[in-house]
C-alpha atoms as a PDB file:
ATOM      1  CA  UNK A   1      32.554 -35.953 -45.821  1.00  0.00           C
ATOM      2  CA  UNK A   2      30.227 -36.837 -48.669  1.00  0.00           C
ATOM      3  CA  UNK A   3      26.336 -35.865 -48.176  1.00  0.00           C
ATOM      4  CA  UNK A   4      25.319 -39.153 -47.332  1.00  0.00           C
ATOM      5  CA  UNK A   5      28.012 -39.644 -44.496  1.00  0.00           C
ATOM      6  CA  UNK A   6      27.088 -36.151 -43.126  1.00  0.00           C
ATOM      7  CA  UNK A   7      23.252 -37.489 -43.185  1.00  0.00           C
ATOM      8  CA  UNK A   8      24.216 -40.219 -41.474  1.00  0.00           C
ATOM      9  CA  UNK A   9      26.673 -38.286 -39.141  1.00  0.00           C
ATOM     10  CA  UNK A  10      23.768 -36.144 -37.921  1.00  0.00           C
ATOM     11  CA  UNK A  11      21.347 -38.711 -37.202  1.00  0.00           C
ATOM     12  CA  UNK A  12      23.915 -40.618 -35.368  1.00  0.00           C
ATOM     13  CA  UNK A  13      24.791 -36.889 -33.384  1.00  0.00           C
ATOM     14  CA  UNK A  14      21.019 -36.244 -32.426  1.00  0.00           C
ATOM     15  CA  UNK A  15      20.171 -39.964 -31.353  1.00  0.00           C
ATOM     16  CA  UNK A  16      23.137 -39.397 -28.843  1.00  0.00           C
ATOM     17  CA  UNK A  17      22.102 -36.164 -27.894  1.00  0.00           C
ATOM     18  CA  UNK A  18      18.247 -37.916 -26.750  1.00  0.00           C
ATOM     19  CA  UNK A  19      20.057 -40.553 -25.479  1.00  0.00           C
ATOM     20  CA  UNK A  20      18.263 -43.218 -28.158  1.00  0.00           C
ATOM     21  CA  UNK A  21      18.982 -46.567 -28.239  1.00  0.00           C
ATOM     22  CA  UNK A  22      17.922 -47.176 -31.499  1.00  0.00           C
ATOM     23  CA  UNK A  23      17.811 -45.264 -35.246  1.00  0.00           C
ATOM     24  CA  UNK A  24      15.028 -46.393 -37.583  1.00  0.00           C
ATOM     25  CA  UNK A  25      15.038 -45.576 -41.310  1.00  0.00           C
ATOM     26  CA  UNK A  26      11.585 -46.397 -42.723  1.00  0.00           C
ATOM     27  CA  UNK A  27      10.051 -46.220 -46.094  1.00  0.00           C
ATOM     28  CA  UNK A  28       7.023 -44.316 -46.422  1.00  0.00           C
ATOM     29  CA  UNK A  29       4.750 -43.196 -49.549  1.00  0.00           C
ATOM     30  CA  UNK A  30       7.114 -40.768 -51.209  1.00  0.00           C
ATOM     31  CA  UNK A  31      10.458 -41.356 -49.595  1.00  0.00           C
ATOM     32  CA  UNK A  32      12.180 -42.040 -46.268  1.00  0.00           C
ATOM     33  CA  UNK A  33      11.609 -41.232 -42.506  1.00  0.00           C
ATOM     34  CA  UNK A  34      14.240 -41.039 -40.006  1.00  0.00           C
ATOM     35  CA  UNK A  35      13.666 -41.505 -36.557  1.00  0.00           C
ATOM     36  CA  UNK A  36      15.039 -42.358 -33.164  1.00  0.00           C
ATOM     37  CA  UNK A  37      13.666 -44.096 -30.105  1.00  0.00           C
ATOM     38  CA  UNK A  38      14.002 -43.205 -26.767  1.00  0.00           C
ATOM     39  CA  UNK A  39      12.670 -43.220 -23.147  1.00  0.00           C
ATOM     40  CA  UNK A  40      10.499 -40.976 -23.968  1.00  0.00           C
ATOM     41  CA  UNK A  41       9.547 -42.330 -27.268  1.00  0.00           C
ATOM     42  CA  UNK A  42       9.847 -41.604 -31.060  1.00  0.00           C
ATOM     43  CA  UNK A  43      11.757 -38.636 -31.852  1.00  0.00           C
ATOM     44  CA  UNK A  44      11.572 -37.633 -35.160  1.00  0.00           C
ATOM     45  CA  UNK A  45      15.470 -36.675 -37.011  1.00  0.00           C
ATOM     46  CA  UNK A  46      15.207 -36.069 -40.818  1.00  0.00           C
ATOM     47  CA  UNK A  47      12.841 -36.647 -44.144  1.00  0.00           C
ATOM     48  CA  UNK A  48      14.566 -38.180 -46.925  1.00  0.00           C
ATOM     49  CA  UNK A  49      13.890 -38.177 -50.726  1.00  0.00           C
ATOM     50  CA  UNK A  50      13.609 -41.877 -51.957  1.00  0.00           C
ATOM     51  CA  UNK A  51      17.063 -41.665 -53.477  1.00  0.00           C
ATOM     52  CA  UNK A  52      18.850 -40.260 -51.002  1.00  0.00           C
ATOM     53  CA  UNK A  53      16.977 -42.763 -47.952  1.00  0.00           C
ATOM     54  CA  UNK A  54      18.103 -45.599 -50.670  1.00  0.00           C
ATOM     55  CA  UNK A  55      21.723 -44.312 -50.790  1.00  0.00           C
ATOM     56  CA  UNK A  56      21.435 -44.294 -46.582  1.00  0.00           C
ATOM     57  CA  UNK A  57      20.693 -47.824 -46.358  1.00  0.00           C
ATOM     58  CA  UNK A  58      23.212 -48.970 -49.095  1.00  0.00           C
ATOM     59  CA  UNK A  59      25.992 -47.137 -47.070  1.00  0.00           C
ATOM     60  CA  UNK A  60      24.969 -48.216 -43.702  1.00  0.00           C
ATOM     61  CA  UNK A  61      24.930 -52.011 -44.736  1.00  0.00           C
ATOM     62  CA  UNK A  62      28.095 -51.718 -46.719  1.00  0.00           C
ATOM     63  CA  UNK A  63      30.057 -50.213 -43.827  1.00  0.00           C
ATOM     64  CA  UNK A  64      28.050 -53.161 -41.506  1.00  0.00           C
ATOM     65  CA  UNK A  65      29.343 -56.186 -44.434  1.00  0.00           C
ATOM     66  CA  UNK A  66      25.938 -56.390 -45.276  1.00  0.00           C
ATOM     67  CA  UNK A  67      24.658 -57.798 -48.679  1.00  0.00           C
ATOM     68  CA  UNK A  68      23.204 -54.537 -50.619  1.00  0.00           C
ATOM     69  CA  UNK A  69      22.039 -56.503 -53.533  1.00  0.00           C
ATOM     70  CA  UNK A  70      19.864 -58.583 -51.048  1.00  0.00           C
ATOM     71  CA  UNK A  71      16.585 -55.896 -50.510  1.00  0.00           C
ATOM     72  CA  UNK A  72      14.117 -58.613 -49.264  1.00  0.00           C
ATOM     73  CA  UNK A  73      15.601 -61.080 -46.642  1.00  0.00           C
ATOM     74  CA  UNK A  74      16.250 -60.231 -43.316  1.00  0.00           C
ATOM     75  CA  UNK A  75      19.780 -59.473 -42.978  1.00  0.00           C
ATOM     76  CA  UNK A  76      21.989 -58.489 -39.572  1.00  0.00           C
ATOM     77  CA  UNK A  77      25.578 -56.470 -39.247  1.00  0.00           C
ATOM     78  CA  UNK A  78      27.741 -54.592 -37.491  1.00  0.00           C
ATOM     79  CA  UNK A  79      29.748 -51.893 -37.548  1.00  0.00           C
ATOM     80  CA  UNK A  80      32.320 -49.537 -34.988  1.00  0.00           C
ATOM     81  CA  UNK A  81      31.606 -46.373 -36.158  1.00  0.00           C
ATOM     82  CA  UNK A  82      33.962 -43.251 -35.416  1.00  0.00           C
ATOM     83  CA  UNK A  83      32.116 -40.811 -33.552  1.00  0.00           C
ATOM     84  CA  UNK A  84      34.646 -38.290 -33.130  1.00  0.00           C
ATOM     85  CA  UNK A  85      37.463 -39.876 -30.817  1.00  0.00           C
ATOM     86  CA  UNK A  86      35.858 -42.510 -29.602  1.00  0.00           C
ATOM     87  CA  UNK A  87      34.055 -46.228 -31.181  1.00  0.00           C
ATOM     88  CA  UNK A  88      30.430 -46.515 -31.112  1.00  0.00           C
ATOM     89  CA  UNK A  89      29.588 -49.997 -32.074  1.00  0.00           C
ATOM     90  CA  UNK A  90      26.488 -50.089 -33.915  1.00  0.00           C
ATOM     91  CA  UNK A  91      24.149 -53.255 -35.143  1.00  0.00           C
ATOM     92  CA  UNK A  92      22.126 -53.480 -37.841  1.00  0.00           C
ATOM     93  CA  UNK A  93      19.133 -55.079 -38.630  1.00  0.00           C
ATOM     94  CA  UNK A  94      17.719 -54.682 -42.036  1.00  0.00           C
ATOM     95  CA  UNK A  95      14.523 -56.203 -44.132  1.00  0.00           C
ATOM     96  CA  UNK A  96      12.201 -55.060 -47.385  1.00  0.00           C
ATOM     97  CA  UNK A  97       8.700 -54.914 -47.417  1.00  0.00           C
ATOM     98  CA  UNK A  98       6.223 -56.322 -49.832  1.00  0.00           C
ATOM     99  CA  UNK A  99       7.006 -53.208 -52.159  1.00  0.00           C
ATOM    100  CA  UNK A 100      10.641 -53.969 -51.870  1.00  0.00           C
ATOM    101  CA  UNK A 101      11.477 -51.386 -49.723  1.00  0.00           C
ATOM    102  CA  UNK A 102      14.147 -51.622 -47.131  1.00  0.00           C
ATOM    103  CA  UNK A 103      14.023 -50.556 -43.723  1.00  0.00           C
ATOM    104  CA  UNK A 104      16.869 -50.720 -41.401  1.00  0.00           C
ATOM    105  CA  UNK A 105      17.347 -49.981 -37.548  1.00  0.00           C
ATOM    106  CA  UNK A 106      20.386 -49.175 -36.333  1.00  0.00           C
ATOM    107  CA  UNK A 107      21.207 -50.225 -32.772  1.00  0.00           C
ATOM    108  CA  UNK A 108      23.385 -47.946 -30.173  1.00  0.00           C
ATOM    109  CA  UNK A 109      25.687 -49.840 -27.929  1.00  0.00           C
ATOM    110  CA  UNK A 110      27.197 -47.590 -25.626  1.00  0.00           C
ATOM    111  CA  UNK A 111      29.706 -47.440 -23.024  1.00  0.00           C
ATOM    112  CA  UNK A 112      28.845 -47.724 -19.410  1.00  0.00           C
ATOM    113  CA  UNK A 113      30.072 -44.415 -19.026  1.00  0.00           C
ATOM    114  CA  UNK A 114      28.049 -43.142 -21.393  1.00  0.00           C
ATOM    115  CA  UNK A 115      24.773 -44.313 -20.393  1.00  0.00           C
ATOM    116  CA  UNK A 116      22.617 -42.546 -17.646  1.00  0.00           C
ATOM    117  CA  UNK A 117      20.345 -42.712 -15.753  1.00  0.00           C
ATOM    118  CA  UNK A 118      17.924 -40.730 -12.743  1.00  0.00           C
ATOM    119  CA  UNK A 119      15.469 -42.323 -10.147  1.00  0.00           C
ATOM    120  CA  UNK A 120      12.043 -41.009  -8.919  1.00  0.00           C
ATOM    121  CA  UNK A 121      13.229 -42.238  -5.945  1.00  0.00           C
ATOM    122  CA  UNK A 122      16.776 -43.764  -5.141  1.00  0.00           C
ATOM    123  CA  UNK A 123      15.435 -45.876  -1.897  1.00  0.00           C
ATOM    124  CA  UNK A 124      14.431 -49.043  -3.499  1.00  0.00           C
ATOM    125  CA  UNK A 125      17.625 -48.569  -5.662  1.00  0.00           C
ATOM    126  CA  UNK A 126      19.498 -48.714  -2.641  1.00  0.00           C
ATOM    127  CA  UNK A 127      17.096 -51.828  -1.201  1.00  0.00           C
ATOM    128  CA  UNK A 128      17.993 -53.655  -4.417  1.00  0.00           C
ATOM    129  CA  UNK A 129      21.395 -53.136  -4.086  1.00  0.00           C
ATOM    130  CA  UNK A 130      21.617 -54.543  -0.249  1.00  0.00           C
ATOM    131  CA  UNK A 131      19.782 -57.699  -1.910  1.00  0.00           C
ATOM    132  CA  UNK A 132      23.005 -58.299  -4.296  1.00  0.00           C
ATOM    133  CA  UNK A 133      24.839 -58.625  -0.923  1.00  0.00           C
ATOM    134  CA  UNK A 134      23.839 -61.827  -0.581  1.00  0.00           C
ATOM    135  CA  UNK A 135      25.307 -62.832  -3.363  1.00  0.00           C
ATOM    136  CA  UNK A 136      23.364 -65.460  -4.574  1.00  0.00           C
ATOM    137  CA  UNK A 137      19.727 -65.954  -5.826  1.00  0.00           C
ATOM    138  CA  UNK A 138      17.824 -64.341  -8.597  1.00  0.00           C
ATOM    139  CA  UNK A 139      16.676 -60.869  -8.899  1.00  0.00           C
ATOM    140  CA  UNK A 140      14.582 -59.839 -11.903  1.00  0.00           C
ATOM    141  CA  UNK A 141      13.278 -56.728 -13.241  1.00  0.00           C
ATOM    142  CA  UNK A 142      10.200 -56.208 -14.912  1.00  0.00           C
ATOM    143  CA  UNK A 143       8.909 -53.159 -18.068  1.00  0.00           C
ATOM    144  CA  UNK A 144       7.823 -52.026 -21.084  1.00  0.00           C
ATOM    145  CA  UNK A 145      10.813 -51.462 -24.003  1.00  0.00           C
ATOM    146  CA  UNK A 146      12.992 -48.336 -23.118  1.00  0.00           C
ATOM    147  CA  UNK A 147      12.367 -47.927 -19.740  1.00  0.00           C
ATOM    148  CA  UNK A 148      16.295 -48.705 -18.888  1.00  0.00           C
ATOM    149  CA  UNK A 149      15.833 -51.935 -17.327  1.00  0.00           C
ATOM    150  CA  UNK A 150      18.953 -53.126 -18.423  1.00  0.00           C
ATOM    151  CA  UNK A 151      20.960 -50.234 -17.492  1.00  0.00           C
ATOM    152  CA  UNK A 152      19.549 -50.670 -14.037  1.00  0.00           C
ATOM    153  CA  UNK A 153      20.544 -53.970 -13.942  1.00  0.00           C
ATOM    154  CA  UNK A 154      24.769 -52.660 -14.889  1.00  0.00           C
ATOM    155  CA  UNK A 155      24.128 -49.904 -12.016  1.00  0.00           C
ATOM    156  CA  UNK A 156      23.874 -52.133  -9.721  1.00  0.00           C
ATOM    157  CA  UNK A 157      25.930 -54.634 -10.748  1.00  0.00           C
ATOM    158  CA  UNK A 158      28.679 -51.646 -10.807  1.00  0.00           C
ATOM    159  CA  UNK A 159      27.823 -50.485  -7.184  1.00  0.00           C
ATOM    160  CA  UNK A 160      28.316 -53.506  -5.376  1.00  0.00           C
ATOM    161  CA  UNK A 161      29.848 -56.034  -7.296  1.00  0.00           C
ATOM    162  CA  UNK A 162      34.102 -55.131  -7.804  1.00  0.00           C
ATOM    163  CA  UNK A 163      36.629 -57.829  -7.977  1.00  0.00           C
ATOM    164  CA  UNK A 164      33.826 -60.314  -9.044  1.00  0.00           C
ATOM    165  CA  UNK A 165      33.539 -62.642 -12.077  1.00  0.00           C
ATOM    166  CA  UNK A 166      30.821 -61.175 -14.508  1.00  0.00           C
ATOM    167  CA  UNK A 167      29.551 -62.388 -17.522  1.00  0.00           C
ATOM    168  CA  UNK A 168      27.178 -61.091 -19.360  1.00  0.00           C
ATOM    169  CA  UNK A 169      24.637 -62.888 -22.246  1.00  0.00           C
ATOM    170  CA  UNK A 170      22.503 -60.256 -24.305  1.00  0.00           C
ATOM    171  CA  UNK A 171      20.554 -60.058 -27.200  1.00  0.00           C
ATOM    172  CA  UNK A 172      22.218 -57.860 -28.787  1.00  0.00           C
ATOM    173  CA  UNK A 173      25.079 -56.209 -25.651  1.00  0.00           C
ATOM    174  CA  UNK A 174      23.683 -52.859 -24.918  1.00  0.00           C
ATOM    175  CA  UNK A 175      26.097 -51.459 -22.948  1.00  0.00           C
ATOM    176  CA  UNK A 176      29.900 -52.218 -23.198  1.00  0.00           C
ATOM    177  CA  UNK A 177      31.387 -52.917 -19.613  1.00  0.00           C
ATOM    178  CA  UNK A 178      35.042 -53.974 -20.265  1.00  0.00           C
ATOM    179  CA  UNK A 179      35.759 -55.552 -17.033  1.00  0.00           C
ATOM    180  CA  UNK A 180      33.139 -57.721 -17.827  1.00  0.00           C
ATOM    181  CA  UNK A 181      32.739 -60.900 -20.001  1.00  0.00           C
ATOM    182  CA  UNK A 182      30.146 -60.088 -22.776  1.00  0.00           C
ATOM    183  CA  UNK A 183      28.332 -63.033 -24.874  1.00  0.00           C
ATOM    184  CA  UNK A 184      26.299 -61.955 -27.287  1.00  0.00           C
ATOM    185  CA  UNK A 185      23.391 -64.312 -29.092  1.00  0.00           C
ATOM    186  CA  UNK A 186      24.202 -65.279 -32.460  1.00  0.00           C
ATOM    187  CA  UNK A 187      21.290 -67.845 -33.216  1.00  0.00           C
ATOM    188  CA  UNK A 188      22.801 -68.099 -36.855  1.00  0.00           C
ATOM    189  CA  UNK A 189      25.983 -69.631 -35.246  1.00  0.00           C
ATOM    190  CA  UNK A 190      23.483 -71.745 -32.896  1.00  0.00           C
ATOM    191  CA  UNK A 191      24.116 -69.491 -29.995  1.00  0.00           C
ATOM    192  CA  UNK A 192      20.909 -68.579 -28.522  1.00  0.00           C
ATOM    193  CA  UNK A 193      20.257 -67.875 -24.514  1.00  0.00           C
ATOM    194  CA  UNK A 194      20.278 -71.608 -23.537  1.00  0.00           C
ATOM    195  CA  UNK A 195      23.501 -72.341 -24.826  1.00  0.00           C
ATOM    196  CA  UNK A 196      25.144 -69.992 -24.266  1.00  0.00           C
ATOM    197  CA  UNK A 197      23.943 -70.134 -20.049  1.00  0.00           C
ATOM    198  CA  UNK A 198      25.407 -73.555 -20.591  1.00  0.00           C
ATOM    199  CA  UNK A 199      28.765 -72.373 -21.707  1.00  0.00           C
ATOM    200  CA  UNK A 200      28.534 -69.337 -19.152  1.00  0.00           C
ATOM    201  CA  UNK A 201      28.158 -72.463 -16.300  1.00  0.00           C
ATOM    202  CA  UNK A 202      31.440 -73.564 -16.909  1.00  0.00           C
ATOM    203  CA  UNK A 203      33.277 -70.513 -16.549  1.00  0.00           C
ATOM    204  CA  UNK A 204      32.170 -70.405 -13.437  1.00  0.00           C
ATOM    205  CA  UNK A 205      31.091 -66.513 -13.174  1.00  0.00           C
ATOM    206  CA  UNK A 206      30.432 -65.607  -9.728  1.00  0.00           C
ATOM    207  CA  UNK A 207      27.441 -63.323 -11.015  1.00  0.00           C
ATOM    208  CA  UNK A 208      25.473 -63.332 -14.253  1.00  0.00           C
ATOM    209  CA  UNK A 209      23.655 -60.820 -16.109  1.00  0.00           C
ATOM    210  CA  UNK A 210      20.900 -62.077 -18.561  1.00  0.00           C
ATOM    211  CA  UNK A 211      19.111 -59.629 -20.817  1.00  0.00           C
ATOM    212  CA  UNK A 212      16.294 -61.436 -21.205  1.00  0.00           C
ATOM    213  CA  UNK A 213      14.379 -64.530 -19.970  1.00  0.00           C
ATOM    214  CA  UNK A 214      12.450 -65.046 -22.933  1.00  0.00           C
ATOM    215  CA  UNK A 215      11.317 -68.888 -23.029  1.00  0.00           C
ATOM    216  CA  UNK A 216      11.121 -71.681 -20.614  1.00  0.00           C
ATOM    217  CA  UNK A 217      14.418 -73.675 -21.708  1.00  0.00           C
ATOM    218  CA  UNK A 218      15.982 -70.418 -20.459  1.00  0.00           C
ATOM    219  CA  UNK A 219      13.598 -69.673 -17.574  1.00  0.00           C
ATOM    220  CA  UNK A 220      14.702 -73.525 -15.857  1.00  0.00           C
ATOM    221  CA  UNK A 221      18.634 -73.196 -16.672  1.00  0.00           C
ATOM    222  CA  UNK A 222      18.341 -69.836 -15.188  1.00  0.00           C
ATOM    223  CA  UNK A 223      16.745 -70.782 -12.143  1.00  0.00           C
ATOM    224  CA  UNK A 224      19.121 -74.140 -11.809  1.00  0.00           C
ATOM    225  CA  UNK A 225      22.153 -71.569 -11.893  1.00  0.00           C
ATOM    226  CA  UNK A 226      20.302 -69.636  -9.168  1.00  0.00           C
ATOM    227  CA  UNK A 227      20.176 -73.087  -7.002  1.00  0.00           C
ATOM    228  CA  UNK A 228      23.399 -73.823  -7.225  1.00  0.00           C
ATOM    229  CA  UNK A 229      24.617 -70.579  -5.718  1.00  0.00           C
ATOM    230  CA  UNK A 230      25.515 -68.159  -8.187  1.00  0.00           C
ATOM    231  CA  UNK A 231      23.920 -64.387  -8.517  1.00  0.00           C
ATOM    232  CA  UNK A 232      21.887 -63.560 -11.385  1.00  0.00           C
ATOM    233  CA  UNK A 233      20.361 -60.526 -12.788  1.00  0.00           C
ATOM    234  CA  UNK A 234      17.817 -60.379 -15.477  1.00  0.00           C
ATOM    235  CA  UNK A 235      14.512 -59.009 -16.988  1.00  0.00           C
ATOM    236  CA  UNK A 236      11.218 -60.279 -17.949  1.00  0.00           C
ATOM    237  CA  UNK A 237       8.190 -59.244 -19.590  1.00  0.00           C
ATOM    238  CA  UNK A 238       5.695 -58.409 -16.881  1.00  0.00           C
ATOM    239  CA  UNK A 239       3.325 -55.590 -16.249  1.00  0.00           C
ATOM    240  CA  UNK A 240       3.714 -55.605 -12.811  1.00  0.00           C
ATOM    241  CA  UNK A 241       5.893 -57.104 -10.132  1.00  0.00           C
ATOM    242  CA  UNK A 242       3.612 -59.854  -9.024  1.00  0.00           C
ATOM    243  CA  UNK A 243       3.436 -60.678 -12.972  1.00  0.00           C
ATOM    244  CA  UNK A 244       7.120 -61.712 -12.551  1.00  0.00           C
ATOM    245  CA  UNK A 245       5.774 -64.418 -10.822  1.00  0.00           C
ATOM    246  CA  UNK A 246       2.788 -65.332 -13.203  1.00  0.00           C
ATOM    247  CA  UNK A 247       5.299 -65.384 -16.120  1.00  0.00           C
ATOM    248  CA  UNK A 248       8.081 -68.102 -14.562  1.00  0.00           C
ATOM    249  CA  UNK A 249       5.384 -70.165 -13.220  1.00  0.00           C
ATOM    250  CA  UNK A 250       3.767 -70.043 -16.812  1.00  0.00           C
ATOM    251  CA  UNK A 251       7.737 -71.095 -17.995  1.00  0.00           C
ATOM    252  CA  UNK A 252       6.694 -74.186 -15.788  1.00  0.00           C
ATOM    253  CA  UNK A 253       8.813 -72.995 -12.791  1.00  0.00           C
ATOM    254  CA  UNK A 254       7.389 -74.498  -9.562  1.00  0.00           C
ATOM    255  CA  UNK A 255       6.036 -72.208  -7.012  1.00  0.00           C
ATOM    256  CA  UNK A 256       8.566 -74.342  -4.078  1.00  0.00           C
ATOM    257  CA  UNK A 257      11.993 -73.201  -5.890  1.00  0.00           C
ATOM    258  CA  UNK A 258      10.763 -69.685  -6.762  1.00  0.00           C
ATOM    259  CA  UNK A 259      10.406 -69.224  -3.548  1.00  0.00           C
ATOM    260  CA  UNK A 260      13.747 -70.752  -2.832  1.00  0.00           C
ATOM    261  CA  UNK A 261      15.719 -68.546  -5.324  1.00  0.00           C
ATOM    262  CA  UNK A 262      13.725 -65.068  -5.695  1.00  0.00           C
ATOM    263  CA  UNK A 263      15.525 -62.481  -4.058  1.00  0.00           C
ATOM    264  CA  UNK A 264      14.535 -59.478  -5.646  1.00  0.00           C
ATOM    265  CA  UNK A 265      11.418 -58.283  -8.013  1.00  0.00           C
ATOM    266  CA  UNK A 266      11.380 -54.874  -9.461  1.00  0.00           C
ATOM    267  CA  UNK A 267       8.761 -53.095 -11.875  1.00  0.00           C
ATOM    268  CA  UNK A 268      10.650 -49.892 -13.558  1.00  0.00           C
ATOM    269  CA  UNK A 269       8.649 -47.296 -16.261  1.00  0.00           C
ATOM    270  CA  UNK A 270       9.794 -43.867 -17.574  1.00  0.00           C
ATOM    271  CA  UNK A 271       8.335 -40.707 -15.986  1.00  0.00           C
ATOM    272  CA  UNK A 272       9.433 -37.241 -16.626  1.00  0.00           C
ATOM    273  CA  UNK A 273      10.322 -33.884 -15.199  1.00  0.00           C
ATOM    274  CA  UNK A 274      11.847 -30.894 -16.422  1.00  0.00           C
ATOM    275  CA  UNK A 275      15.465 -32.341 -16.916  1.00  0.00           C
ATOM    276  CA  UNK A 276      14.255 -35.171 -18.690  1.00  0.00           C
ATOM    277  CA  UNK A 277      13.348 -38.691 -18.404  1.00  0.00           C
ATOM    278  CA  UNK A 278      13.516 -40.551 -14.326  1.00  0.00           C
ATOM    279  CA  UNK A 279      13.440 -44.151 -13.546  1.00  0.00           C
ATOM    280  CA  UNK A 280      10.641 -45.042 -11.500  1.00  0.00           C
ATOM    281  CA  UNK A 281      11.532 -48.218  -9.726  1.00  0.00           C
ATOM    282  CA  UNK A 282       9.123 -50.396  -7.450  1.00  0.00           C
ATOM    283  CA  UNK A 283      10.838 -53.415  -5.768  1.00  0.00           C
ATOM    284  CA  UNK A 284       9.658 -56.099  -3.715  1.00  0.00           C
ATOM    285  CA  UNK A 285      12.895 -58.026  -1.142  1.00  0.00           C
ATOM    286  CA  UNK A 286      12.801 -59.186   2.188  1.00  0.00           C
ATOM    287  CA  UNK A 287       9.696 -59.529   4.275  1.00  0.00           C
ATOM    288  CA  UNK A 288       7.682 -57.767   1.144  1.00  0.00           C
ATOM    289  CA  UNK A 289       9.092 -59.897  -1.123  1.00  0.00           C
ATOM    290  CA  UNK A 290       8.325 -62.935   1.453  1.00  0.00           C
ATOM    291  CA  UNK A 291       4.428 -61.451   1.821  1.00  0.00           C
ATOM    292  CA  UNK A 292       4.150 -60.703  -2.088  1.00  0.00           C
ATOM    293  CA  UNK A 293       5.064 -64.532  -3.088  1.00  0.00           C
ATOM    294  CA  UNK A 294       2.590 -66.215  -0.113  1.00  0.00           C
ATOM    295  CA  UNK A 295       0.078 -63.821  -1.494  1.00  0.00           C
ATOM    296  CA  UNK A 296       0.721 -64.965  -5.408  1.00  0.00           C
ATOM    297  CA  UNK A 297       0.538 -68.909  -4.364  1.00  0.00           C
ATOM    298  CA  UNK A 298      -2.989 -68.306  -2.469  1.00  0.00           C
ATOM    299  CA  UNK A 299      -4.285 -66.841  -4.888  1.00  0.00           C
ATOM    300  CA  UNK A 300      -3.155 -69.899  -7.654  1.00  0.00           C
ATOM    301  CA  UNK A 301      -4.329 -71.965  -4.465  1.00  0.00           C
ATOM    302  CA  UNK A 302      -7.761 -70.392  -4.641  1.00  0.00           C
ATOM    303  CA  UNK A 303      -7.676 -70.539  -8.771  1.00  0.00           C
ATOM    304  CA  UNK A 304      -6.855 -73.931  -8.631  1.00  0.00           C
ATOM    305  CA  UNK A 305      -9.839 -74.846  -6.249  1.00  0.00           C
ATOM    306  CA  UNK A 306     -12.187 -73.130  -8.477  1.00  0.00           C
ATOM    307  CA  UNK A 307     -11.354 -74.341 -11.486  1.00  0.00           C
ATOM    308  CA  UNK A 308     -11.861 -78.038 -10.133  1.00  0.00           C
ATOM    309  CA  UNK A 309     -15.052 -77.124  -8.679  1.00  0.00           C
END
């Protein structure tokens, strides 16, 4: 193994170890930093001369069929990297700065196997999951980056949800579930969220997982699929669980079908204890749920009445 392999080897061996999702190699003023993300947030890996962080970035977007003569543009790749006896697919992301300076991030998709995950408490996990009974309807969960929203959303999918029809759409897929269908968002091939929830449509899934609703066009086609009786997971930016609402109504949502298709609202952050990072999870379903949205549409009520006043 050459010295930049075994560099690159070791980062990939200490990002798994903390659990990372992602690997950042950043220029700084005398060479190159390289760092991980994780739950509980960046974890310093290695310092690089400028040479040898150069030589890192060539060889990572070579092995992803990445342009390395191309040190300005933003440029995107993949690559299933052997760690050990097993594939770790990773994806790429790369982009120079105004000194022409590359950075690159490497993104770890993992198996569902692989990826875990511990609750503060594991009763509204369970609540959440007695929701998905139903079958139909929406349930979203809210959170700031890396506090495993989306490997919440696969737990419970997992628990409750065998012998079903599940496609996924993600930006990029996180976790590989292979008795799952996985779409992944390639807006250079013109497959962003929206289309692809149209294609999803006519596979007729019998549940959905989104990674993200990130616009409106997405935030209506969602919430049509929802009416028409399939189950759908997903996450939103929110900072709190009656922000969930806030944020579709500010998509352009009415406040009638919300109330028709919400299900389920969670809030999740990262705490810690001596083992490690936990999953705090707040939900909101049934009668709370019922008393949470009444109390979000007075309050527009009473907004609303001010502001014309």
């Amino acid at each position: 193994m050459t010295t930049i392999q075994a560099v690159f080897s070791n980062a990939i061996f200490e990002a798994a170890q903390h659990q990372a999702s992602d690997i950042y190699i950043m220029p700084k003023q005398d060479g190159y930093q390289v760092f991980c993300y994780t739950a509980d947030g960046i974890v310093p890996l290695d310092v690089l001369t400028a040479s040898v962080g150069a030589a890192l970035i060539r060889h990572i977007k070579f092995e992803a069929q990445m342009d390395i003569s191309e040190m300005r543009r933003p440029q995107l790749g993949r690559w299933t990297y052997q760690a050990g006896d097993r594939p770790l697919h990773l994806r790429v992301s790369s982009v120079g700065d105004f000194l022409n300076r590359e950075s690159v991030v490497v993104r770890l998709i993992v198996a569902a196997t692989d990826r875990q995950i511990r609750w503060v408490e594991t009763t509204p996990v369970a609540e959440l999951t007695a929701t998905l009974a139903r079958r139909q309807g929406l349930v979203l969960i809210a959170g700031q980056m890396g506090a495993g929203k989306t490997t919440t959303l696969h737990y419970l999918a997992g628990q409750v949800l065998q012998n079903q029809m599940i496609l996924t759409i993600e930006d990029p897929v996180e976790i590989v579930q292979s008795e799952y269908l996985q779409l992944q968002v390639n807006r250079d091939a013109e497959m962003d969220y929206a289309t692809l929830l149209r294609l999803a449509l006519r596979h007729h899934p019998d549940v959905m997982i989104i990674g993200e609703i990130r616009d409106a066009e997405t935030a209506h086609i969602v919430v049509e699929a929802a009416l028409s009786g399939h189950l759908i997971l997903s996450t939103v930016h929110a900072m709190s669980i009656a922000g969930i609402w806030y944020r579709l109504r500010a998509f352009g949502i009415p406040a009638a079908i919300l109330r028709q298709v919400l299900i389920g609202l969670g809030y999740q952050t990262m705490v810690h204890d001596t083992h490690g990072p936990m999953a705090d999870l707040q939900v909101a379903q049934g009668d709370e749920l019922v008393t949470l949205l009444q109390e979000v549409r007075d309050e527009e009520a009473a907004v609303a009445v001010e502001n014309a006043s």
